[in-house]
N, C-alpha and C. Protein backbone atom coordinates (compact mmCIF):
# COMPACT_ATOMS: atom_id res chain seq x y z
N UNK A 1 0.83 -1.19 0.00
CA UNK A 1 0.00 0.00 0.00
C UNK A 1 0.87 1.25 0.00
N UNK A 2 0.48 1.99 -0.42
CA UNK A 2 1.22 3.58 -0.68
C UNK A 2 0.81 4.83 0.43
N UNK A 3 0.51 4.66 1.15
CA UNK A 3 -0.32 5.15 2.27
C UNK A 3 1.05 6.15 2.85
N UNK A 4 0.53 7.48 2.90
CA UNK A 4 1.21 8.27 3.04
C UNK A 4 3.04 8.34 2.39
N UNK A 5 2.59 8.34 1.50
CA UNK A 5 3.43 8.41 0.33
C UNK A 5 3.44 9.60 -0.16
N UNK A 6 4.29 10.66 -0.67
CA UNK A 6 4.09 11.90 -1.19
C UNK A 6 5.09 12.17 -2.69
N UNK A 7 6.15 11.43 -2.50
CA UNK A 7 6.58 11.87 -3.68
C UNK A 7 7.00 10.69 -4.40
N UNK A 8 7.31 10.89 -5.76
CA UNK A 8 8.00 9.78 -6.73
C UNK A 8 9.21 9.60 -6.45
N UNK A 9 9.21 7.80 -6.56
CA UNK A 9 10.64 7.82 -6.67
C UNK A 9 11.53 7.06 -7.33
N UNK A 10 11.12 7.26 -8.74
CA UNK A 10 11.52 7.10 -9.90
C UNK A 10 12.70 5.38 -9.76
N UNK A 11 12.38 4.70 -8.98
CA UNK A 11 13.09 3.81 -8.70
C UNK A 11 14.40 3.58 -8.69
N UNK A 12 14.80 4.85 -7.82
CA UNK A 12 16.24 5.25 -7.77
C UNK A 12 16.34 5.54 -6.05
N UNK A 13 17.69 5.75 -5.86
CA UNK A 13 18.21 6.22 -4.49
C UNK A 13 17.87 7.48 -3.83
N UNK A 14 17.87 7.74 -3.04
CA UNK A 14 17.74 9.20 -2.22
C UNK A 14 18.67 10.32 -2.70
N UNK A 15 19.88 9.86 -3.52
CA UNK A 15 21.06 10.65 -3.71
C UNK A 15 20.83 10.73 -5.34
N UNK A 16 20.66 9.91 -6.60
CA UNK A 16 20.21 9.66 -7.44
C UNK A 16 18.78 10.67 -7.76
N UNK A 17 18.21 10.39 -7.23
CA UNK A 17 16.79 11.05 -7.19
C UNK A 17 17.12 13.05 -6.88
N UNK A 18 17.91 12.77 -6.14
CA UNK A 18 18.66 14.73 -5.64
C UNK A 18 19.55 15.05 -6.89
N UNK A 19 20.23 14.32 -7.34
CA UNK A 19 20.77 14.34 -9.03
C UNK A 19 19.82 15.21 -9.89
N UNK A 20 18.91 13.88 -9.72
CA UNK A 20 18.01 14.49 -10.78
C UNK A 20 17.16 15.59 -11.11
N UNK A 21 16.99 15.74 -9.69
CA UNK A 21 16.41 17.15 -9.75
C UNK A 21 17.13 17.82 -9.45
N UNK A 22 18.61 18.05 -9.56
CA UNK A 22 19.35 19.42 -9.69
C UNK A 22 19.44 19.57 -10.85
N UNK A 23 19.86 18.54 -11.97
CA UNK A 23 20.09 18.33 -13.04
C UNK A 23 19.06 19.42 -13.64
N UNK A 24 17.56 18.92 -13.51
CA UNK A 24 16.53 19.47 -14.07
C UNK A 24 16.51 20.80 -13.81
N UNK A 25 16.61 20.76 -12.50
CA UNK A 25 16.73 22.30 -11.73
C UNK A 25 17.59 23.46 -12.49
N UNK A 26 18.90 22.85 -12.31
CA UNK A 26 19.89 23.95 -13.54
C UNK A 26 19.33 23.99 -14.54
N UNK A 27 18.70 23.30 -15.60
CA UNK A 27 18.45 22.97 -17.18
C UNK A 27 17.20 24.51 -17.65
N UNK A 28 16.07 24.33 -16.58
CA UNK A 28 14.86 24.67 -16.37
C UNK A 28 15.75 26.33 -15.88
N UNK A 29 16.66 26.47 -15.02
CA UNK A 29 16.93 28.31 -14.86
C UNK A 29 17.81 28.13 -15.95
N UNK A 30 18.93 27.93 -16.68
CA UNK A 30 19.70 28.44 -17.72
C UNK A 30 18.88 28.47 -18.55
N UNK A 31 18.00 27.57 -19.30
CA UNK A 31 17.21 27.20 -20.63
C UNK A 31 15.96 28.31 -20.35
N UNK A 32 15.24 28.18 -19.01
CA UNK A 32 13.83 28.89 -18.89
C UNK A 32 12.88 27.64 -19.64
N UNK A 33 13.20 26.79 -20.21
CA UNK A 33 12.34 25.74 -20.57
C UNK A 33 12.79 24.32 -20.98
N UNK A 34 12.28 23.52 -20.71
CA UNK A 34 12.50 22.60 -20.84
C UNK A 34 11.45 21.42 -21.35
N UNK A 35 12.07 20.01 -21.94
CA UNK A 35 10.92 19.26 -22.32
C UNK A 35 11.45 17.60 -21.55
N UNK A 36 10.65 17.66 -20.70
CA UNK A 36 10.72 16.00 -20.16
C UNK A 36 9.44 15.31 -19.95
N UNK A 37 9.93 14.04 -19.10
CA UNK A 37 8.43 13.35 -18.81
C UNK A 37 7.84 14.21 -17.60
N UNK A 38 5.97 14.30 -17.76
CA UNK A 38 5.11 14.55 -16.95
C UNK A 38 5.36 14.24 -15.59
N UNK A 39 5.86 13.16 -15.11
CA UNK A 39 5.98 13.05 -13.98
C UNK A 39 7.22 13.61 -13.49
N UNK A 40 8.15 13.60 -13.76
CA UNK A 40 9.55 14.22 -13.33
C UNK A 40 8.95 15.87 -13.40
N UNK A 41 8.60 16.13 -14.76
CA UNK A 41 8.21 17.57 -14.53
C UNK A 41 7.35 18.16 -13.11
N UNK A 42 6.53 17.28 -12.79
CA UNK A 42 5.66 17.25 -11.30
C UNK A 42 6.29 17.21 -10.42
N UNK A 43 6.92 16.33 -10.49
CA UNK A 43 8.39 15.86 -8.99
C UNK A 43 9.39 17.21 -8.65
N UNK A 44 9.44 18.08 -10.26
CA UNK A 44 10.65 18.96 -9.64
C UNK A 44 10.17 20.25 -9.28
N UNK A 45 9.18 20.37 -9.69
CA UNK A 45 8.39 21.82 -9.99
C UNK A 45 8.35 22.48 -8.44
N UNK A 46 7.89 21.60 -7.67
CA UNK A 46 8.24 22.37 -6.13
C UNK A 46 9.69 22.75 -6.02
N UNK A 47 11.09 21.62 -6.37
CA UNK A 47 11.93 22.39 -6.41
C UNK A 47 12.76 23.19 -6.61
N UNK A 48 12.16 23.85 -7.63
CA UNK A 48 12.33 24.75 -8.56
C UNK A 48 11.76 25.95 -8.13
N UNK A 49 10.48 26.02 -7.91
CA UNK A 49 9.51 27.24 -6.99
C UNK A 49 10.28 27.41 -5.55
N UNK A 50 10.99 26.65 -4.55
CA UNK A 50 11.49 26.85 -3.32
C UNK A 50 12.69 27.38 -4.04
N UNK A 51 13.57 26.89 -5.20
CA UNK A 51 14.73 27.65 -5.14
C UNK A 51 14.80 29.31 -5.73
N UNK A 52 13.71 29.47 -6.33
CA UNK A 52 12.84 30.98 -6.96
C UNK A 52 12.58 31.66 -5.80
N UNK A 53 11.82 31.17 -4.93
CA UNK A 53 11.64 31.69 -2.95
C UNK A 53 12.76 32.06 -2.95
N UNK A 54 13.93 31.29 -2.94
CA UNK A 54 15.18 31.68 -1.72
C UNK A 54 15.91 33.19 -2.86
N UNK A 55 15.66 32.83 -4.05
CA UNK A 55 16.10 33.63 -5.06
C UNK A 55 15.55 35.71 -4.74
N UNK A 56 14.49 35.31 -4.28
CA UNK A 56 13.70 36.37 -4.10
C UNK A 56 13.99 37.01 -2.90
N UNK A 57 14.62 36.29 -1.95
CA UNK A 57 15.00 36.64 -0.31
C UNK A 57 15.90 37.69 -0.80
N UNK A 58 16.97 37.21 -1.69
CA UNK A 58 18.06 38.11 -2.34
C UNK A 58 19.66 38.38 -1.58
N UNK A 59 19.28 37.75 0.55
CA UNK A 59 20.29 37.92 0.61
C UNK A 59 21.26 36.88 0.99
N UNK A 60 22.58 37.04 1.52
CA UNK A 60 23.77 36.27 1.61
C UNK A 60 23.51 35.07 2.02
N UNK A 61 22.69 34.94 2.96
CA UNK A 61 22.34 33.34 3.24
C UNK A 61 21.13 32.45 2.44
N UNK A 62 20.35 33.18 1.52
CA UNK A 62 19.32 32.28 0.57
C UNK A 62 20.38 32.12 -0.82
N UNK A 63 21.42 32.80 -0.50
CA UNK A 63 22.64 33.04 -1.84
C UNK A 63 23.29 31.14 -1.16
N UNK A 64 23.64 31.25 -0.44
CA UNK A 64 24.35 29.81 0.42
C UNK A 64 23.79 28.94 0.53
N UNK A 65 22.41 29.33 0.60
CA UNK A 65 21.36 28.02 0.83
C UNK A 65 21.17 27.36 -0.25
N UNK A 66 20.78 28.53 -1.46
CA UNK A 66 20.76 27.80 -2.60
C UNK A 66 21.96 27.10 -3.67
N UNK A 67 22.98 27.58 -3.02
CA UNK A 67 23.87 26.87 -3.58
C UNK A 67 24.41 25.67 -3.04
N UNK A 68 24.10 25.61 -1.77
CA UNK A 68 23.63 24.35 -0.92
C UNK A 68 22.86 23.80 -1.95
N UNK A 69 21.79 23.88 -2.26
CA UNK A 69 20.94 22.66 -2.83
C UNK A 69 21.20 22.50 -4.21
N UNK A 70 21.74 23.45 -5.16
CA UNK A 70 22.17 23.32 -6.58
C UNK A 70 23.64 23.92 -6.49
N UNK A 71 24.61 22.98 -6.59
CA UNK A 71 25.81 23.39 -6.74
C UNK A 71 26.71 23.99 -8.08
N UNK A 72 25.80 24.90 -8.37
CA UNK A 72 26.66 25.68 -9.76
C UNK A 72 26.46 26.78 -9.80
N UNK A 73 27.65 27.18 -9.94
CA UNK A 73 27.78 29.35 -9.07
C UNK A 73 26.96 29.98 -10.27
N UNK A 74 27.24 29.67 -11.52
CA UNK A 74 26.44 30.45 -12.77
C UNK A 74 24.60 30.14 -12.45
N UNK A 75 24.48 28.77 -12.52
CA UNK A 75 23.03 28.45 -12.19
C UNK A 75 22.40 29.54 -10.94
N UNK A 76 22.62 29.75 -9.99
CA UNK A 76 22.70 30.39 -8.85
C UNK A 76 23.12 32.25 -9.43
N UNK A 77 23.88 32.41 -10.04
CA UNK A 77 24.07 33.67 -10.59
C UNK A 77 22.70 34.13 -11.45
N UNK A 78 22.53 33.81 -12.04
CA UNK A 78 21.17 33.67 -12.92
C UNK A 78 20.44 33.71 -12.44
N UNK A 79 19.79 33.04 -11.14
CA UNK A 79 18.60 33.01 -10.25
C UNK A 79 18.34 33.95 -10.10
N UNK A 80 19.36 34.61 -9.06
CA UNK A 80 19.34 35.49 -8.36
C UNK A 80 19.41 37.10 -8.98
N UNK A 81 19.83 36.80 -9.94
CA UNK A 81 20.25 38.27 -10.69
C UNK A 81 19.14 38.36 -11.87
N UNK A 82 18.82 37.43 -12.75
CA UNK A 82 17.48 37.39 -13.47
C UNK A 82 16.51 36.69 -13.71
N UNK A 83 16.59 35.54 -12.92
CA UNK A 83 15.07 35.42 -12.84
C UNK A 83 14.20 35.21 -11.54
N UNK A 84 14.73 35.30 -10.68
CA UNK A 84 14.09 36.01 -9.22
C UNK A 84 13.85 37.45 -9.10
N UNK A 85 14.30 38.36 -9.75
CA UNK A 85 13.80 39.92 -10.00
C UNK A 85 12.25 39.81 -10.59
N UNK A 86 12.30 38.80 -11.37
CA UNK A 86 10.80 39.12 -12.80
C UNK A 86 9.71 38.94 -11.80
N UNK A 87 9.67 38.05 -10.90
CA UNK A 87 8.78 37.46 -9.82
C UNK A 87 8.57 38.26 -8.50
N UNK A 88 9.04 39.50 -8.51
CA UNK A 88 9.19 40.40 -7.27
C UNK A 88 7.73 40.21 -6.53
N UNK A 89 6.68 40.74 -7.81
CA UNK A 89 5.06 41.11 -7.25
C UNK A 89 4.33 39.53 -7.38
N UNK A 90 5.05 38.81 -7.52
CA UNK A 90 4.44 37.22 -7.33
C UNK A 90 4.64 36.66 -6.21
N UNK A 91 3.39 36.03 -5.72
CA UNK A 91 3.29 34.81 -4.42
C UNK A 91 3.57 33.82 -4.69
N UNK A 92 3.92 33.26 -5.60
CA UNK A 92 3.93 31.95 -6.21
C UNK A 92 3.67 31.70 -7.34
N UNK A 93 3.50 30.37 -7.82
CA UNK A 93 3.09 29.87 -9.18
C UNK A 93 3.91 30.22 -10.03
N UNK A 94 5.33 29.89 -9.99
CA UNK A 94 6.37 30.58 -11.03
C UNK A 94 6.77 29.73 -12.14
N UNK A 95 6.15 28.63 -12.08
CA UNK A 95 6.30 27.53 -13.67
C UNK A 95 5.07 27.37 -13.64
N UNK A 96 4.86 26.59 -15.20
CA UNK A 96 4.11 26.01 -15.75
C UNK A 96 4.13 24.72 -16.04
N UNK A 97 3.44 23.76 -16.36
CA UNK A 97 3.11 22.48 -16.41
C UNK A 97 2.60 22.37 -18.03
N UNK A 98 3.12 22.23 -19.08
CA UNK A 98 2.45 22.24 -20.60
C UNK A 98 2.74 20.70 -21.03
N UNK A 99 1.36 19.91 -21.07
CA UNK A 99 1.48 18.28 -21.79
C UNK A 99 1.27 18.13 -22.99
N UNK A 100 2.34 17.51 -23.32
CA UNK A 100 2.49 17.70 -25.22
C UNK A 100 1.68 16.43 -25.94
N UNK A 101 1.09 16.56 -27.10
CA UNK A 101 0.23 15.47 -27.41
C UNK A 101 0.53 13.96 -27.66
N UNK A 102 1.70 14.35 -27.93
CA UNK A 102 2.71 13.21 -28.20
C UNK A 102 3.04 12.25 -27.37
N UNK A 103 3.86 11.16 -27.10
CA UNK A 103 4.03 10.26 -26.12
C UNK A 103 5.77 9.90 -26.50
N UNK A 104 6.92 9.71 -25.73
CA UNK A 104 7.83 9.36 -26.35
C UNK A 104 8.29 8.04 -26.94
N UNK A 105 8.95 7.98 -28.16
CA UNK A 105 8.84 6.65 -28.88
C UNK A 105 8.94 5.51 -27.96
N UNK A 106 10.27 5.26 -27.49
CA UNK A 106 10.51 4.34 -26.87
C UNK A 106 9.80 3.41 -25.97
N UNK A 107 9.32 4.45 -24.48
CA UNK A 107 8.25 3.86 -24.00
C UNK A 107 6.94 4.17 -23.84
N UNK A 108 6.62 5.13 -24.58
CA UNK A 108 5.48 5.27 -24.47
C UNK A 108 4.95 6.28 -23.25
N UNK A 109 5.74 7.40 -22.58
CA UNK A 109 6.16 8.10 -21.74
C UNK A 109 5.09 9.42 -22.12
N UNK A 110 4.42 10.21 -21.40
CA UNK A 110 3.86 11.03 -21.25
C UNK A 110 4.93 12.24 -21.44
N UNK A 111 4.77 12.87 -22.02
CA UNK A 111 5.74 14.70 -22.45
C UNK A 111 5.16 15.65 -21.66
N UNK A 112 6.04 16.44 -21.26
CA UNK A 112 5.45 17.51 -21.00
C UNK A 112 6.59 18.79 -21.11
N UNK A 113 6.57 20.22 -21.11
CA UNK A 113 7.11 21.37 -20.98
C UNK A 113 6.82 21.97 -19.82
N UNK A 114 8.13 22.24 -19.03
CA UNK A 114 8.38 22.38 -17.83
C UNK A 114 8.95 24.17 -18.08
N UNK A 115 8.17 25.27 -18.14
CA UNK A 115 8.66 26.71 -18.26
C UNK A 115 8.62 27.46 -17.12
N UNK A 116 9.54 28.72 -17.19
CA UNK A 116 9.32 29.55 -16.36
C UNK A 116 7.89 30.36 -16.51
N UNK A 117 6.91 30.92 -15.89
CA UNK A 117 5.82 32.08 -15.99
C UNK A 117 6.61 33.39 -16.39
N UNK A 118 6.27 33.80 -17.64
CA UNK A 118 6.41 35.70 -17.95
C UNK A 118 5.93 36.41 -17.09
């Protein structure tokens, strides 16, 4: 039973799984968009919106924190300098969720576009 269960876990490790969503995490602030599966896109999207939060704090320790959780000084430069400014008068909701009609060849995988909000 799955009973209090909250997140995916892509049938990988605790450390594997933090990979992956940094991976995504950097891809999604350098790119501003991205195209993966629906569910990963779901899985990261909170961490992506908490690292936009700390982005928005603006100072020396949400600068540490977040490089605590995504270790790449440019990724983190970028946050903080352009795309945590655009979001000043926003509470939230700073991506989007876009499902593409398509399915991917191989397995048959749900698509989706993982963007920043204008």
């Amino acid at each position: 039973m799955r009973h209090r269960i909250k997140k995916k876990h892509f049938d990988r490790t605790k450390e594997q799984r933090l990979a992956l969503y940094r991976s995504l995490a950097r891809a999604l602030i350098m790119e501003e968009r991205i195209e993966t599966s629906l569910q990963r896109a779901k899985a990261v999207k909170p961490f992506v919106e908490k690292l936009i939060t700390l982005g928005k704090r603006g100072d020396l320790h949400a600068r540490r924190l977040a490089l605590k959780v995504l270790p790449d000084k440019a990724a983190v430069r970028k946050l903080f300098e352009e795309v945590a400014p655009r979001f000043e008068g926003r509470q939230g909701g700073y991506t989007r969720i876009i499902k593409l009609p398509e399915r991917r060849k191989g397995d048959g995988c749900e698509l989706a576009i993982l963007e920043l909000v204008e």
